[in-house]
PDB file of N, CA and C in Angstrom:
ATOM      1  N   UNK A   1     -56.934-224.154 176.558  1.00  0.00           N
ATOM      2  CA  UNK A   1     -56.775-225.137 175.502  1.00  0.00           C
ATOM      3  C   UNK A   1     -58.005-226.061 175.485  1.00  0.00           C
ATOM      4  N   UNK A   2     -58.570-226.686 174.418  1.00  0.00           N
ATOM      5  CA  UNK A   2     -59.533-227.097 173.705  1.00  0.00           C
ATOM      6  C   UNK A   2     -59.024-228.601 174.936  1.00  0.00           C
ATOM      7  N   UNK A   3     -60.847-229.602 175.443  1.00  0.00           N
ATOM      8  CA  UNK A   3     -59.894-230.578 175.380  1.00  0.00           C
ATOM      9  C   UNK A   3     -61.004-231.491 174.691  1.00  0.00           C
ATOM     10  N   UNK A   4     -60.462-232.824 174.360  1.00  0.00           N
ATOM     11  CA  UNK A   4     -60.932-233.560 173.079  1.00  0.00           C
ATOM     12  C   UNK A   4     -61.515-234.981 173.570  1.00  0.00           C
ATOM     13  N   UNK A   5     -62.397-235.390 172.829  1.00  0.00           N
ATOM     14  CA  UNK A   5     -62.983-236.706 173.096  1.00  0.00           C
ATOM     15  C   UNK A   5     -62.823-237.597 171.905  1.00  0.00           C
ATOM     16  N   UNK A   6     -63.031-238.543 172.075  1.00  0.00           N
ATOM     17  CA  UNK A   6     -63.197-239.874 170.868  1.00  0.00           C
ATOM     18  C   UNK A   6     -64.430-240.125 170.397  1.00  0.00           C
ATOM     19  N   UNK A   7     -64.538-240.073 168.919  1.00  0.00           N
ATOM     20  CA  UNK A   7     -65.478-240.605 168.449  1.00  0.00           C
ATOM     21  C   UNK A   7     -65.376-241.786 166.988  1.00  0.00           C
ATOM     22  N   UNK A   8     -65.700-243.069 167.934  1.00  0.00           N
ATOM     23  CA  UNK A   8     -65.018-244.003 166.812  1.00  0.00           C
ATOM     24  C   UNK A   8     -66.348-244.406 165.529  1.00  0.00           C
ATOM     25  N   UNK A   9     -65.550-244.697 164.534  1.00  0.00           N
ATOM     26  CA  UNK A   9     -66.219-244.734 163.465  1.00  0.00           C
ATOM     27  C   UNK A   9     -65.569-245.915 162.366  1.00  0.00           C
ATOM     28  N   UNK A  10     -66.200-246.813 161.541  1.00  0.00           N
ATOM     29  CA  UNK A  10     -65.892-248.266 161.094  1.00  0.00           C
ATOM     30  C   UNK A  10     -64.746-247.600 159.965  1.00  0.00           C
ATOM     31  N   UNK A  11     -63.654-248.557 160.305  1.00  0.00           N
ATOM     32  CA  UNK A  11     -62.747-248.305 159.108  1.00  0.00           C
ATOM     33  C   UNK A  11     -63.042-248.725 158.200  1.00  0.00           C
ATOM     34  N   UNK A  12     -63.937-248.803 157.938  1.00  0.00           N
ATOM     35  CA  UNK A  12     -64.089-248.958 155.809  1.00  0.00           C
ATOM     36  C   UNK A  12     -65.160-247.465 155.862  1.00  0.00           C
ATOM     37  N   UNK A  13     -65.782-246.982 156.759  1.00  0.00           N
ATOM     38  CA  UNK A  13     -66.241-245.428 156.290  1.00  0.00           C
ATOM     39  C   UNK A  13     -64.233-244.786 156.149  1.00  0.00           C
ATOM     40  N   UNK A  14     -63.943-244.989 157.745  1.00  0.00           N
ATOM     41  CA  UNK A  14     -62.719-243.837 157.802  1.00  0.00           C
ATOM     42  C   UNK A  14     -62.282-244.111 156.123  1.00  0.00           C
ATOM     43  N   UNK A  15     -62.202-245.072 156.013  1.00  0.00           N
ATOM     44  CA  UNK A  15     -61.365-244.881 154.139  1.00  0.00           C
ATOM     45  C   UNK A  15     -62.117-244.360 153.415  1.00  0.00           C
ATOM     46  N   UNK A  16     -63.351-244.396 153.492  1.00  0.00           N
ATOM     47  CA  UNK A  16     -64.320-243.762 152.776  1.00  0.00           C
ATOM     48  C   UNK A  16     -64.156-242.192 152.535  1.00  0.00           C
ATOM     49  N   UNK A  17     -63.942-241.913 154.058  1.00  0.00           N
ATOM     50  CA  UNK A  17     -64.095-240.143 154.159  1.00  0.00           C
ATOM     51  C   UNK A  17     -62.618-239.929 153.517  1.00  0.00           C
ATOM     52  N   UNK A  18     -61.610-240.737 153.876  1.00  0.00           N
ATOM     53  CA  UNK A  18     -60.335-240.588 153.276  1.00  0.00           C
ATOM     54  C   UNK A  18     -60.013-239.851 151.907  1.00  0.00           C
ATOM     55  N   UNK A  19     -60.867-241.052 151.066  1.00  0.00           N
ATOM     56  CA  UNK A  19     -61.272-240.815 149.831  1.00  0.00           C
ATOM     57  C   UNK A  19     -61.818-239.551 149.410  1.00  0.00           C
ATOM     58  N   UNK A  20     -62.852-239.401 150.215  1.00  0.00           N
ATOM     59  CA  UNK A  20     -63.957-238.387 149.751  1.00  0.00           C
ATOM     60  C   UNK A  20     -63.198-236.653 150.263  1.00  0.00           C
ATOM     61  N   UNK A  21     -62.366-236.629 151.126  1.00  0.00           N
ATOM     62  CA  UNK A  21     -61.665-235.152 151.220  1.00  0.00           C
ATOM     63  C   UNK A  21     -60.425-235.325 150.603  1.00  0.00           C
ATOM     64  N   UNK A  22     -59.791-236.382 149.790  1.00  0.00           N
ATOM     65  CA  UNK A  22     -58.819-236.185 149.363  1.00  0.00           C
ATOM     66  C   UNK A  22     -58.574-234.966 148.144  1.00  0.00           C
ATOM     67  N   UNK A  23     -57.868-234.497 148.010  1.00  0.00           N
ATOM     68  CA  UNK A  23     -58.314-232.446 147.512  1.00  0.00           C
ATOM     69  C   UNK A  23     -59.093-231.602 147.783  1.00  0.00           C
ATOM     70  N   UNK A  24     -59.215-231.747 149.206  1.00  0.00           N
ATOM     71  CA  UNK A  24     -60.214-230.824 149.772  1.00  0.00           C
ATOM     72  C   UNK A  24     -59.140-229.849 150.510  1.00  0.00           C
ATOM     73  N   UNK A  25     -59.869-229.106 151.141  1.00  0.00           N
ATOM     74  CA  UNK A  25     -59.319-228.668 152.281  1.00  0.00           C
ATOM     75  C   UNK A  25     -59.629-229.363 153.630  1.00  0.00           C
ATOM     76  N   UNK A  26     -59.969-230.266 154.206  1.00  0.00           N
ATOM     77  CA  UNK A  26     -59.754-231.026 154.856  1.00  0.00           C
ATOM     78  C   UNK A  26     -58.552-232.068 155.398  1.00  0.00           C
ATOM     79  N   UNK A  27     -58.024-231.560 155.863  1.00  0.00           N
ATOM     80  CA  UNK A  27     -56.499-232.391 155.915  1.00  0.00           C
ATOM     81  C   UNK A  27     -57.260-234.274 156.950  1.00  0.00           C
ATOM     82  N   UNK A  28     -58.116-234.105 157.552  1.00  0.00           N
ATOM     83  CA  UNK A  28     -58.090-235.337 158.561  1.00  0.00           C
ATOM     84  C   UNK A  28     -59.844-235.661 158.115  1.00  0.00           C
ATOM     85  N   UNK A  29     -60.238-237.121 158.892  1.00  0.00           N
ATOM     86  CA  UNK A  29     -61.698-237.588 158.842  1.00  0.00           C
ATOM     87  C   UNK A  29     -61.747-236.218 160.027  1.00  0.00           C
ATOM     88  N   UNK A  30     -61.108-236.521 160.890  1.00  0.00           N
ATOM     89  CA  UNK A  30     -61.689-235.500 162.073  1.00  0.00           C
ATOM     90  C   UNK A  30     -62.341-234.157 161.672  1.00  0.00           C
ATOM     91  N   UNK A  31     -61.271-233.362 160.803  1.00  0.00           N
ATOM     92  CA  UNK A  31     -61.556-231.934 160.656  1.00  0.00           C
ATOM     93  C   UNK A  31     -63.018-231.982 159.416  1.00  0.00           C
ATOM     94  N   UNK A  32     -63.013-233.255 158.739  1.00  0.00           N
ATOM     95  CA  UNK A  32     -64.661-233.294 158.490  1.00  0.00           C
ATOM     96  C   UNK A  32     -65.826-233.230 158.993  1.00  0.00           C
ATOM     97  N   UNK A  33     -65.603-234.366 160.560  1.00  0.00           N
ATOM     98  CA  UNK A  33     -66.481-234.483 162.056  1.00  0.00           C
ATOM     99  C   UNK A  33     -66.859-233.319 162.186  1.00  0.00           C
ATOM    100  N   UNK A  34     -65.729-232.741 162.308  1.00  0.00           N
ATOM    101  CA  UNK A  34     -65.639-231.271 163.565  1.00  0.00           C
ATOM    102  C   UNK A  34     -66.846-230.519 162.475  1.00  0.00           C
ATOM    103  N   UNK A  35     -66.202-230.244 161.217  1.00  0.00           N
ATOM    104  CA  UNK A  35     -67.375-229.232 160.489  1.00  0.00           C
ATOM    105  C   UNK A  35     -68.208-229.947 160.223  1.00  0.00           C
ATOM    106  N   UNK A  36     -68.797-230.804 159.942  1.00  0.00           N
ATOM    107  CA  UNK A  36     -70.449-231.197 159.884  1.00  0.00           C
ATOM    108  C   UNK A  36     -71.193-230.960 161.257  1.00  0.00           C
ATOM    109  N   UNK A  37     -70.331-231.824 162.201  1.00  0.00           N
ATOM    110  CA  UNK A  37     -71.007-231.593 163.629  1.00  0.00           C
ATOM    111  C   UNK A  37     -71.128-229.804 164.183  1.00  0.00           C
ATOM    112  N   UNK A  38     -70.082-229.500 163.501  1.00  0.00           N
ATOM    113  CA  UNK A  38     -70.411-227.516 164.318  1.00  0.00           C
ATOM    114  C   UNK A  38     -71.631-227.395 163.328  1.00  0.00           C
ATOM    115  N   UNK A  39     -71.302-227.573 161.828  1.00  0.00           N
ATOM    116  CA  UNK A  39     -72.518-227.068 161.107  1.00  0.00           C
ATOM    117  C   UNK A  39     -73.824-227.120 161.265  1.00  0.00           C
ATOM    118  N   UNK A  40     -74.132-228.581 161.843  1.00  0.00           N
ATOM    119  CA  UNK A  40     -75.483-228.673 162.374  1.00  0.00           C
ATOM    120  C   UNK A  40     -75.817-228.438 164.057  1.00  0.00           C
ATOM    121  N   UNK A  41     -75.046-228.392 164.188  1.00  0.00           N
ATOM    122  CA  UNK A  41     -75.030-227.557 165.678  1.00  0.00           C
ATOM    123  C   UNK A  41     -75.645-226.106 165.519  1.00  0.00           C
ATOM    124  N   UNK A  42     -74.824-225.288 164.498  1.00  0.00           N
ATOM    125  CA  UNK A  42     -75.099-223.596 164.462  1.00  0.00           C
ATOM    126  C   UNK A  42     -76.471-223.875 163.637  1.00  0.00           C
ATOM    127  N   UNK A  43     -76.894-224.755 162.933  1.00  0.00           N
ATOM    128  CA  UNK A  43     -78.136-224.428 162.328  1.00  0.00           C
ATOM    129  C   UNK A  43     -79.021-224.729 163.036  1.00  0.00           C
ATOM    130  N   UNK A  44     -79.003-225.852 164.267  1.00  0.00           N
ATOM    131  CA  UNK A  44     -79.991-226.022 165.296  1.00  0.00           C
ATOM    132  C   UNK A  44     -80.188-224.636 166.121  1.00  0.00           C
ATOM    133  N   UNK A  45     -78.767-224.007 166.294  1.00  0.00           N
ATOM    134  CA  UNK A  45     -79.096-222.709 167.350  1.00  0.00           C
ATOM    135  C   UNK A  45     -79.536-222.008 166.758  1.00  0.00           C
ATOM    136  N   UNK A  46     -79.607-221.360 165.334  1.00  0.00           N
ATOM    137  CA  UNK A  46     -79.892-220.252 164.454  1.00  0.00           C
ATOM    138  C   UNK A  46     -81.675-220.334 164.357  1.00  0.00           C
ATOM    139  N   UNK A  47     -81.814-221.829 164.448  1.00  0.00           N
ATOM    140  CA  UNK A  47     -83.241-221.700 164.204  1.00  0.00           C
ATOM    141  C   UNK A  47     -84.235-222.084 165.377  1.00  0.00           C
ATOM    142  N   UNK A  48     -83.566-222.080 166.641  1.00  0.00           N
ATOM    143  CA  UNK A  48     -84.395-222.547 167.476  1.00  0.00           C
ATOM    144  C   UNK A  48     -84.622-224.315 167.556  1.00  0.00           C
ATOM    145  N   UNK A  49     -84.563-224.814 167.100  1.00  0.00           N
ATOM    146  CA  UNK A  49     -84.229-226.191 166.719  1.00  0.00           C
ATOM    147  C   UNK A  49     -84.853-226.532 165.379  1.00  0.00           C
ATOM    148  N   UNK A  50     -84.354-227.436 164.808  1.00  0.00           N
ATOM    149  CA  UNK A  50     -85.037-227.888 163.608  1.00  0.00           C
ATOM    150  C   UNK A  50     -85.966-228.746 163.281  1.00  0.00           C
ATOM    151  N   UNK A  51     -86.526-228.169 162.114  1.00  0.00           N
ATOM    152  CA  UNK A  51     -87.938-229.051 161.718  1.00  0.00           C
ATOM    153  C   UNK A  51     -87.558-230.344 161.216  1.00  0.00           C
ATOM    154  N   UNK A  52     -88.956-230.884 161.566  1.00  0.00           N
ATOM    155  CA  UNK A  52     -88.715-232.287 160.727  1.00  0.00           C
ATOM    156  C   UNK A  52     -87.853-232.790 159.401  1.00  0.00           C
ATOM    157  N   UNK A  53     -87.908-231.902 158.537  1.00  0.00           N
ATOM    158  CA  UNK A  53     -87.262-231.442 157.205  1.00  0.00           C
ATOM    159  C   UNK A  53     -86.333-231.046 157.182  1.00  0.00           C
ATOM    160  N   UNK A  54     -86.282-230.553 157.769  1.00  0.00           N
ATOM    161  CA  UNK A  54     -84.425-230.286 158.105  1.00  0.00           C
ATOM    162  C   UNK A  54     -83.613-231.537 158.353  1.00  0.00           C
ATOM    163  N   UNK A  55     -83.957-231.968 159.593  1.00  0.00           N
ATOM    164  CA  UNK A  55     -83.692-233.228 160.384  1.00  0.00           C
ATOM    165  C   UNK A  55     -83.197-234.051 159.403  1.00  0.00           C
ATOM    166  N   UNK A  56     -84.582-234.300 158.534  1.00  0.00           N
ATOM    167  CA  UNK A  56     -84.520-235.808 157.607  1.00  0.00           C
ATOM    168  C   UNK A  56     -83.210-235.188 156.287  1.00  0.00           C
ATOM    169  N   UNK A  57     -83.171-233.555 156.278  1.00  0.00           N
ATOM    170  CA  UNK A  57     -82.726-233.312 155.158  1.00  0.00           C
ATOM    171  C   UNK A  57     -80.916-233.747 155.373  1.00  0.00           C
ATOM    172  N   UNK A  58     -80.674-233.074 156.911  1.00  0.00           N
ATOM    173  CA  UNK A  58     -79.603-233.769 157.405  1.00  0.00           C
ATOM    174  C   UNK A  58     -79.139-235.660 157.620  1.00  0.00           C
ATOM    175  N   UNK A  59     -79.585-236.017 157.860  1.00  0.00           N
ATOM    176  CA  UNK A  59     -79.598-237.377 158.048  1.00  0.00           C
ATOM    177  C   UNK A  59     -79.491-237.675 156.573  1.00  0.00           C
ATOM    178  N   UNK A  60     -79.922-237.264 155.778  1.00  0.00           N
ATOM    179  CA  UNK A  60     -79.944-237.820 154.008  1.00  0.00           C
ATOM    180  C   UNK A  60     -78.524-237.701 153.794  1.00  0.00           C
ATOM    181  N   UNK A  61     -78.081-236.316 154.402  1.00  0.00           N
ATOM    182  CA  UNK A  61     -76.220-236.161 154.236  1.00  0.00           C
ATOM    183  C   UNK A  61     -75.873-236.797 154.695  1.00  0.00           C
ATOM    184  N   UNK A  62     -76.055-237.351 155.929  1.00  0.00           N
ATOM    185  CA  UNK A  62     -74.729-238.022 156.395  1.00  0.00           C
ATOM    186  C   UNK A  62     -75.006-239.217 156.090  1.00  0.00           C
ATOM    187  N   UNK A  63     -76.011-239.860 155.411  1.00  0.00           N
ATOM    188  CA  UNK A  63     -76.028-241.317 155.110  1.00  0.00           C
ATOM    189  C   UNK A  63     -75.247-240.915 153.501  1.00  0.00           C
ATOM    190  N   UNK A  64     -75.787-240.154 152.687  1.00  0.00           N
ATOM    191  CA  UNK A  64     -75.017-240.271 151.616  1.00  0.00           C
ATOM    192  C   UNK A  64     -73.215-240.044 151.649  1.00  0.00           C
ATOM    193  N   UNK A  65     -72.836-239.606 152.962  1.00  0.00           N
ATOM    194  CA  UNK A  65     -71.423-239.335 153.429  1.00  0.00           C
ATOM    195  C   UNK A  65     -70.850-240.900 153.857  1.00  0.00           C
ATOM    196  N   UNK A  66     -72.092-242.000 154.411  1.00  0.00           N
ATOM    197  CA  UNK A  66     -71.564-242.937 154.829  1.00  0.00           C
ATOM    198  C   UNK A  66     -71.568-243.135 156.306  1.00  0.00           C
ATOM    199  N   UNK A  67     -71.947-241.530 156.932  1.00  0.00           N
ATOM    200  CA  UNK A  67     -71.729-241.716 158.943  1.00  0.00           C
ATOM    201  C   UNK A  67     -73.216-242.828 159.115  1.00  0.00           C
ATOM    202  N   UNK A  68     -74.323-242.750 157.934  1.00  0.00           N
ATOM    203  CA  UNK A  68     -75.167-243.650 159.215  1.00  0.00           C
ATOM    204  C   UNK A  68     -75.775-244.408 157.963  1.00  0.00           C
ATOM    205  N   UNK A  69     -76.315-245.417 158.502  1.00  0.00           N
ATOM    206  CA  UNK A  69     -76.941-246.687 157.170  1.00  0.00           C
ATOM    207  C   UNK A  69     -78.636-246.610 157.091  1.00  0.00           C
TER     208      UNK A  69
END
């Protein structure tokens, strides 16, 4: 069995992400975490690590998602 850690995040994003998967397939903020964080995980391993451009291209998502300012 999987075991799990905490990762806290400001409740006015959590309402944010609330918002933003509501008709998704996303049932939780978590199961959003989980797939962004695997996603850029498998694209770091796929490519050996990522370029600068990548990097910044990621970080552009998650600020436009709200995870960073």
């Amino acid at each position: 069995m999987a075991e799990y850690t905490t990762v806290s995040i400001p409740k006015d994003l959590a309402e944010r992400v609330d918002e933003t998967i509501e008709g998704t397939s996303f049932s939780s903020t978590s199961d959003l975490v989980r797939f962004l964080l695997r996603s850029i995980v498998i694209q770091y391993e796929q490519s050996d690590g990522l370029t600068e451009a990548e990097f910044e291209e990621i970080t552009d998502q998650l600020v436009d998602l709200g995870y960073l300012e």
